[in-house]
N, C-alpha and C. Protein backbone atom coordinates (compact mmCIF):
# COMPACT_ATOMS: atom_id res chain seq x y z
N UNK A 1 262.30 67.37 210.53
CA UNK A 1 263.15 66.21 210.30
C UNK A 1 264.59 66.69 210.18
N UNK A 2 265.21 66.45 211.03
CA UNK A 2 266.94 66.64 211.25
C UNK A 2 268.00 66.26 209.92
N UNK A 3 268.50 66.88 209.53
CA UNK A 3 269.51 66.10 208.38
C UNK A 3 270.40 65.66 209.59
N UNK A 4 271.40 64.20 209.73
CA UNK A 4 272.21 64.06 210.37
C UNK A 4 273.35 63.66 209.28
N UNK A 5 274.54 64.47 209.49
CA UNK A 5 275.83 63.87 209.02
C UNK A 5 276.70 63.29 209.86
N UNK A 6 277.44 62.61 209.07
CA UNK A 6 278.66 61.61 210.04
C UNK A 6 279.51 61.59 209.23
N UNK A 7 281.07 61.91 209.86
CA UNK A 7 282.04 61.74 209.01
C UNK A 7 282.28 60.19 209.00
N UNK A 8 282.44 59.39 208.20
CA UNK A 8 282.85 58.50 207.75
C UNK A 8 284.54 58.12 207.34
N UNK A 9 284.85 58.95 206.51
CA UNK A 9 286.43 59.41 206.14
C UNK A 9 286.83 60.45 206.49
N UNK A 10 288.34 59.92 206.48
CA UNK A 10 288.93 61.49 206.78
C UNK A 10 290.17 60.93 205.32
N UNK A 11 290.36 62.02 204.62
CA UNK A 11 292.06 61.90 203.98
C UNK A 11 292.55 62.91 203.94
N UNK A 12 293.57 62.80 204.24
CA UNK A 12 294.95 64.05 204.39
C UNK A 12 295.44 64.01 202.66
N UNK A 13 295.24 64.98 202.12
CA UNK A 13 295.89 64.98 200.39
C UNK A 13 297.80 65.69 200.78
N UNK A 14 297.85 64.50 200.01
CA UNK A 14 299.80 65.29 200.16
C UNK A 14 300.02 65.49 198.46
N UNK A 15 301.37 67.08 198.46
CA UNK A 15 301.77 67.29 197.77
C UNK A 15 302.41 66.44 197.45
N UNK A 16 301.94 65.93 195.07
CA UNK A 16 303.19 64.44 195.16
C UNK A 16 304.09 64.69 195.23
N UNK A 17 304.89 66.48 194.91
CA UNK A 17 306.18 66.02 194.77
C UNK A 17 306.95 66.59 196.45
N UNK A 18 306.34 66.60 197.26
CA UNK A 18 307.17 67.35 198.54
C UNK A 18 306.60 66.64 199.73
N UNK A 19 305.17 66.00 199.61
CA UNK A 19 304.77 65.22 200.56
C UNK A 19 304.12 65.59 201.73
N UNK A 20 303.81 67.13 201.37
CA UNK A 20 303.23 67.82 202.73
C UNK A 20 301.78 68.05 202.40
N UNK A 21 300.72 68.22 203.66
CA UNK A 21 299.23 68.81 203.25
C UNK A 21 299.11 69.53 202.50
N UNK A 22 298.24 69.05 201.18
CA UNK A 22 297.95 70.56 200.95
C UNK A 22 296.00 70.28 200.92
N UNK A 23 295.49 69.39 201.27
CA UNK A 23 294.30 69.66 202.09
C UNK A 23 294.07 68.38 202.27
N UNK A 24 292.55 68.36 203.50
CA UNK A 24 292.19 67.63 204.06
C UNK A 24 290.67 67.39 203.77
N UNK A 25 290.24 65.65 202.85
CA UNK A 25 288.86 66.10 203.01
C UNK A 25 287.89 65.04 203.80
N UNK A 26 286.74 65.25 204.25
CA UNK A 26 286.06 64.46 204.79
C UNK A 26 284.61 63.97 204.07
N UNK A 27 284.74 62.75 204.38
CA UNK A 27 283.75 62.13 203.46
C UNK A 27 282.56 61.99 204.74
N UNK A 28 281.41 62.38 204.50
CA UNK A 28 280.15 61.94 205.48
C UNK A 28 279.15 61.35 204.68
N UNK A 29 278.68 60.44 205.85
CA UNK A 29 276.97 59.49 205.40
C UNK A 29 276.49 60.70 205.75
N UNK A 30 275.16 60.82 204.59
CA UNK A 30 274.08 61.47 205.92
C UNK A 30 272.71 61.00 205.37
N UNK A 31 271.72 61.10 206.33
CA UNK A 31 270.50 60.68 206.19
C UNK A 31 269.38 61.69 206.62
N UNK A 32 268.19 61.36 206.48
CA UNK A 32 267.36 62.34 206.94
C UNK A 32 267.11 61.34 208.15
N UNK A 33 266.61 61.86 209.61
CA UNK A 33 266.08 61.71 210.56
C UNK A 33 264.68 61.69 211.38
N UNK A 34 263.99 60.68 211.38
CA UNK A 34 262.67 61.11 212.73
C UNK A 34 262.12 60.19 213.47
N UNK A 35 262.29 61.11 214.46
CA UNK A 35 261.75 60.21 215.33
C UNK A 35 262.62 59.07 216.34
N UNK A 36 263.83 59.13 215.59
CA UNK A 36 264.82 58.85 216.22
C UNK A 36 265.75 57.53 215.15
N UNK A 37 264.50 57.85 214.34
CA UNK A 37 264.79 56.37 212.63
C UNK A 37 265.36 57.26 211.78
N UNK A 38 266.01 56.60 211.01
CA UNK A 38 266.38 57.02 209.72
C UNK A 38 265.69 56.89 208.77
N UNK A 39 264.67 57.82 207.96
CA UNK A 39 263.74 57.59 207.15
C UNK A 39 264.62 57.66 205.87
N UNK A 40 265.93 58.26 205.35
CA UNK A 40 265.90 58.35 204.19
C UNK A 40 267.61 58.93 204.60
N UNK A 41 267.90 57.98 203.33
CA UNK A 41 270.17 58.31 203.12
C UNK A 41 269.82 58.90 202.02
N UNK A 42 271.16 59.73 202.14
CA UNK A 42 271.15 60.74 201.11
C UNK A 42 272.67 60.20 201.28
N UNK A 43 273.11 60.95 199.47
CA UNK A 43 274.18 60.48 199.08
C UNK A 43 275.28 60.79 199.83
N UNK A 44 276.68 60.24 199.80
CA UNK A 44 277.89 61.28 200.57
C UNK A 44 278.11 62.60 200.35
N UNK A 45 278.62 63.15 201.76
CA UNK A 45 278.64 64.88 201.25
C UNK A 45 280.40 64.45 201.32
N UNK A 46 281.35 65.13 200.43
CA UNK A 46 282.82 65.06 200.70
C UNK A 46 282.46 67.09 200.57
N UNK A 47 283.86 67.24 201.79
CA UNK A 47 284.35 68.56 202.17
C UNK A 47 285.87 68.70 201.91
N UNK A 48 285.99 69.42 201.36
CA UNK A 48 287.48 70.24 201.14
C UNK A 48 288.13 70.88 201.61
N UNK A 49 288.87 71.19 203.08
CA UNK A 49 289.51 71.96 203.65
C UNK A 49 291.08 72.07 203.18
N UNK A 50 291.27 73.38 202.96
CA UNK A 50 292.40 73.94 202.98
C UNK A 50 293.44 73.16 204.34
N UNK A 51 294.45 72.63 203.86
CA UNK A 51 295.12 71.79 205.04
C UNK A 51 295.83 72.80 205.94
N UNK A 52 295.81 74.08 205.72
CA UNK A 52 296.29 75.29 206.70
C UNK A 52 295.10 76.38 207.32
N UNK A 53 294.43 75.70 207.39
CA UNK A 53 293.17 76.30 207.77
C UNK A 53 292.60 75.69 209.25
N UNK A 54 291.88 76.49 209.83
CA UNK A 54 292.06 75.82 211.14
C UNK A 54 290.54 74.64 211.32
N UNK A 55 290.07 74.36 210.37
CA UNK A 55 289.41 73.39 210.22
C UNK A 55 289.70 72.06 210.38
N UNK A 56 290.86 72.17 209.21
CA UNK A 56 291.81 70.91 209.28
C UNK A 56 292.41 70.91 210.54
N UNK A 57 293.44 71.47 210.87
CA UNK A 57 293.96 71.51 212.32
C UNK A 57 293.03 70.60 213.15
N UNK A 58 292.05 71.09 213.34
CA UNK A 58 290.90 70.59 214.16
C UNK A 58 290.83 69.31 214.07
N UNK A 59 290.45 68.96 212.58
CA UNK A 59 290.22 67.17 212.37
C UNK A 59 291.36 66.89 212.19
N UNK A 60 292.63 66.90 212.32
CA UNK A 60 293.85 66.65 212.63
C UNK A 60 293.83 66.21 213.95
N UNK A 61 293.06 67.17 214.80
CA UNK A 61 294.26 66.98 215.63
C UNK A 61 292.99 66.35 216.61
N UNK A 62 291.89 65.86 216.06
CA UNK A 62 290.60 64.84 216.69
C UNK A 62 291.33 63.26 216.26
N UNK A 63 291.90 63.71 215.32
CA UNK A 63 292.23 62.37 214.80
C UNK A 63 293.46 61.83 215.75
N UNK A 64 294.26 62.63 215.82
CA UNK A 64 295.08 62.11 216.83
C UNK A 64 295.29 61.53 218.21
N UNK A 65 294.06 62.49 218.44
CA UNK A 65 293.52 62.26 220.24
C UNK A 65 292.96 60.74 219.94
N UNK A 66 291.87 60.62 219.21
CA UNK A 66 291.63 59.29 219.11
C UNK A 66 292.55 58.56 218.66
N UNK A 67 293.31 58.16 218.38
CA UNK A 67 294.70 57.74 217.73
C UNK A 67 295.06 57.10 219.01
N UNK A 68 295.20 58.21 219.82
CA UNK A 68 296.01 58.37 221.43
C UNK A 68 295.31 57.98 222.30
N UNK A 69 294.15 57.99 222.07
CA UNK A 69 293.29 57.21 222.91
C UNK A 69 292.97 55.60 223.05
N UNK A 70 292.76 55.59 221.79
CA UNK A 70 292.83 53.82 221.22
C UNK A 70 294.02 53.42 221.51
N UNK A 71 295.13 54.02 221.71
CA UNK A 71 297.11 53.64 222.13
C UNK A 71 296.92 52.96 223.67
N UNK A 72 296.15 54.06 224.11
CA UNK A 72 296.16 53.92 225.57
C UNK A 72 295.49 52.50 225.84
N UNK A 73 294.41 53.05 225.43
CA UNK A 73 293.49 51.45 225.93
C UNK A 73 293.81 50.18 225.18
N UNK A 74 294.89 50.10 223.94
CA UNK A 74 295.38 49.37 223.27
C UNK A 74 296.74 48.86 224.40
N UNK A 75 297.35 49.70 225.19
CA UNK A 75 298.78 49.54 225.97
C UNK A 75 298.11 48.66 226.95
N UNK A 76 296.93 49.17 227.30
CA UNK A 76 296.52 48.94 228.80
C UNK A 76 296.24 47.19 228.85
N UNK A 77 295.43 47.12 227.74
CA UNK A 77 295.21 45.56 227.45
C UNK A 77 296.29 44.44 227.25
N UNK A 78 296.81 44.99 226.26
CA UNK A 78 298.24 44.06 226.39
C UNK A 78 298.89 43.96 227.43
N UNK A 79 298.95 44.88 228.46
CA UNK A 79 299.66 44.85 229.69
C UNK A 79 298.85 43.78 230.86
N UNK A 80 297.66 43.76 230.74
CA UNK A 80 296.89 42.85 231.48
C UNK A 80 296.91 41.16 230.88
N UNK A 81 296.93 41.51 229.49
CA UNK A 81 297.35 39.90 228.76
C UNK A 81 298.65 39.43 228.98
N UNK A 82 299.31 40.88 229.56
CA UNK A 82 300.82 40.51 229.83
C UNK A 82 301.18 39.52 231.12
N UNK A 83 300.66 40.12 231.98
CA UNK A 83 300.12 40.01 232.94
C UNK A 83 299.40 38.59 233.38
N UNK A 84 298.25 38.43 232.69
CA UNK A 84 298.11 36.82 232.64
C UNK A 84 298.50 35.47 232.48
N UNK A 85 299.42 36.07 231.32
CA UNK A 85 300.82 35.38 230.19
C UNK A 85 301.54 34.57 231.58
N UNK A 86 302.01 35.75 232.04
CA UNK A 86 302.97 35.51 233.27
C UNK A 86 302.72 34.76 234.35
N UNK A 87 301.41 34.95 235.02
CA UNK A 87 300.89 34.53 235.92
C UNK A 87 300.76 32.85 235.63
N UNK A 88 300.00 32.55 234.37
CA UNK A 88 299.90 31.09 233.59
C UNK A 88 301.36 30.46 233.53
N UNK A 89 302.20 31.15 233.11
CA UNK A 89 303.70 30.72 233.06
C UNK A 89 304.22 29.88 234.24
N UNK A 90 304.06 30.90 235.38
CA UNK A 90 304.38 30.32 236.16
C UNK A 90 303.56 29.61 237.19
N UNK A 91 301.95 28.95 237.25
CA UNK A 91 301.45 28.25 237.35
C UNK A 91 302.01 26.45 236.76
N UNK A 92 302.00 26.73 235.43
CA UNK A 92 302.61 25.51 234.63
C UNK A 92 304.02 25.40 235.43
N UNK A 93 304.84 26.40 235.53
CA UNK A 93 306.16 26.01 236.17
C UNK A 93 305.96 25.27 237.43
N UNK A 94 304.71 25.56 237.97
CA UNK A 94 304.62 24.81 239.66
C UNK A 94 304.03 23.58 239.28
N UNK A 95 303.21 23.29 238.31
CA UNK A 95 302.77 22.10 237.86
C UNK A 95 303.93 21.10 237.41
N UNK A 96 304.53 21.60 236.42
CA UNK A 96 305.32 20.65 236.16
C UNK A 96 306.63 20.16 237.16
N UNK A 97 307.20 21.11 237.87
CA UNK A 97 307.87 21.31 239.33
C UNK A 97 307.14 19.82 239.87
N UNK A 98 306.23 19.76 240.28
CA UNK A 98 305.21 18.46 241.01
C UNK A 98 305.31 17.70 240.33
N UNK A 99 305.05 17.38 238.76
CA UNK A 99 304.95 16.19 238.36
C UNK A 99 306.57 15.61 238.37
N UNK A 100 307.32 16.36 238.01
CA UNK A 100 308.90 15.84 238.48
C UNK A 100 309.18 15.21 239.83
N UNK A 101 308.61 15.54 240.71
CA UNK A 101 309.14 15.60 242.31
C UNK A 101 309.19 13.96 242.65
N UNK A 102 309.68 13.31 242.75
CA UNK A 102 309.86 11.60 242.29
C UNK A 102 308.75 11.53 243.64
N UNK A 103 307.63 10.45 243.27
CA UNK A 103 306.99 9.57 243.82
C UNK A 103 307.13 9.38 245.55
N UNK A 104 306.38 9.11 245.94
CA UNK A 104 306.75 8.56 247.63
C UNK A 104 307.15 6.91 247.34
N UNK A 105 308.05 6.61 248.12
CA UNK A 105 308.58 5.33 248.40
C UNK A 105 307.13 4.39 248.40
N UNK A 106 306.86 3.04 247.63
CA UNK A 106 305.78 2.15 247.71
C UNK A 106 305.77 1.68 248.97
N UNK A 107 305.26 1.18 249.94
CA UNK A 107 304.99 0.85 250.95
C UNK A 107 305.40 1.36 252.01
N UNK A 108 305.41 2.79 252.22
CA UNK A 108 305.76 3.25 253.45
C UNK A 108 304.25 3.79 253.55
């Protein structure tokens, strides 16, 4: 039976009076595993890394990529809603364009 952990949290601890790392810890679920079920949670494990240690670095710098990743596909969407925005805009502009356009003469 597999122990599986998952980080759950991440916190960066800052010095109060200077404001820089001085470590990084991570909070994980974990459970026991089988079979592909979770038979049994076990309490949180929290870890303590030294924030100059290349541990941290690491979940630093995972955190960022995903950060940068979610940016991307966060840019990309708005740009397509942008995109729609616009397209609708000027749909309504051709609509209302028509409903202005005065009438045909009655009996011709």
């Amino acid at each position: 039976m597999p122990l599986v952990s998952k980080p759950r949290e991440i916190r960066v601890q800052l010095d109060p009076n200077e404001g820089f790392p001085v470590a990084v810890l991570i909070e994980s679920t974990r459970y026991v595993e089988e079979g592909g079920a979770n038979v049994a949670d076990l309490p949180p494990h929290i870890e303590s890394l030294p924030a100059d240690s290349p541990q941290a670095a690491a979940v630093i710098g995972e955190m960022a990529s995903a950060a940068t990743a979610a940016l991307v596909t966060y840019q990309q969407e708005v740009q397509r809603l942008a995109g729609q925005l616009e397209a609708a805009n000027a749909r309504i502009a051709e609509l209302e364009a028509a409903g202005a356009a005065p009438d045909a003469v009655p009996g011709e």
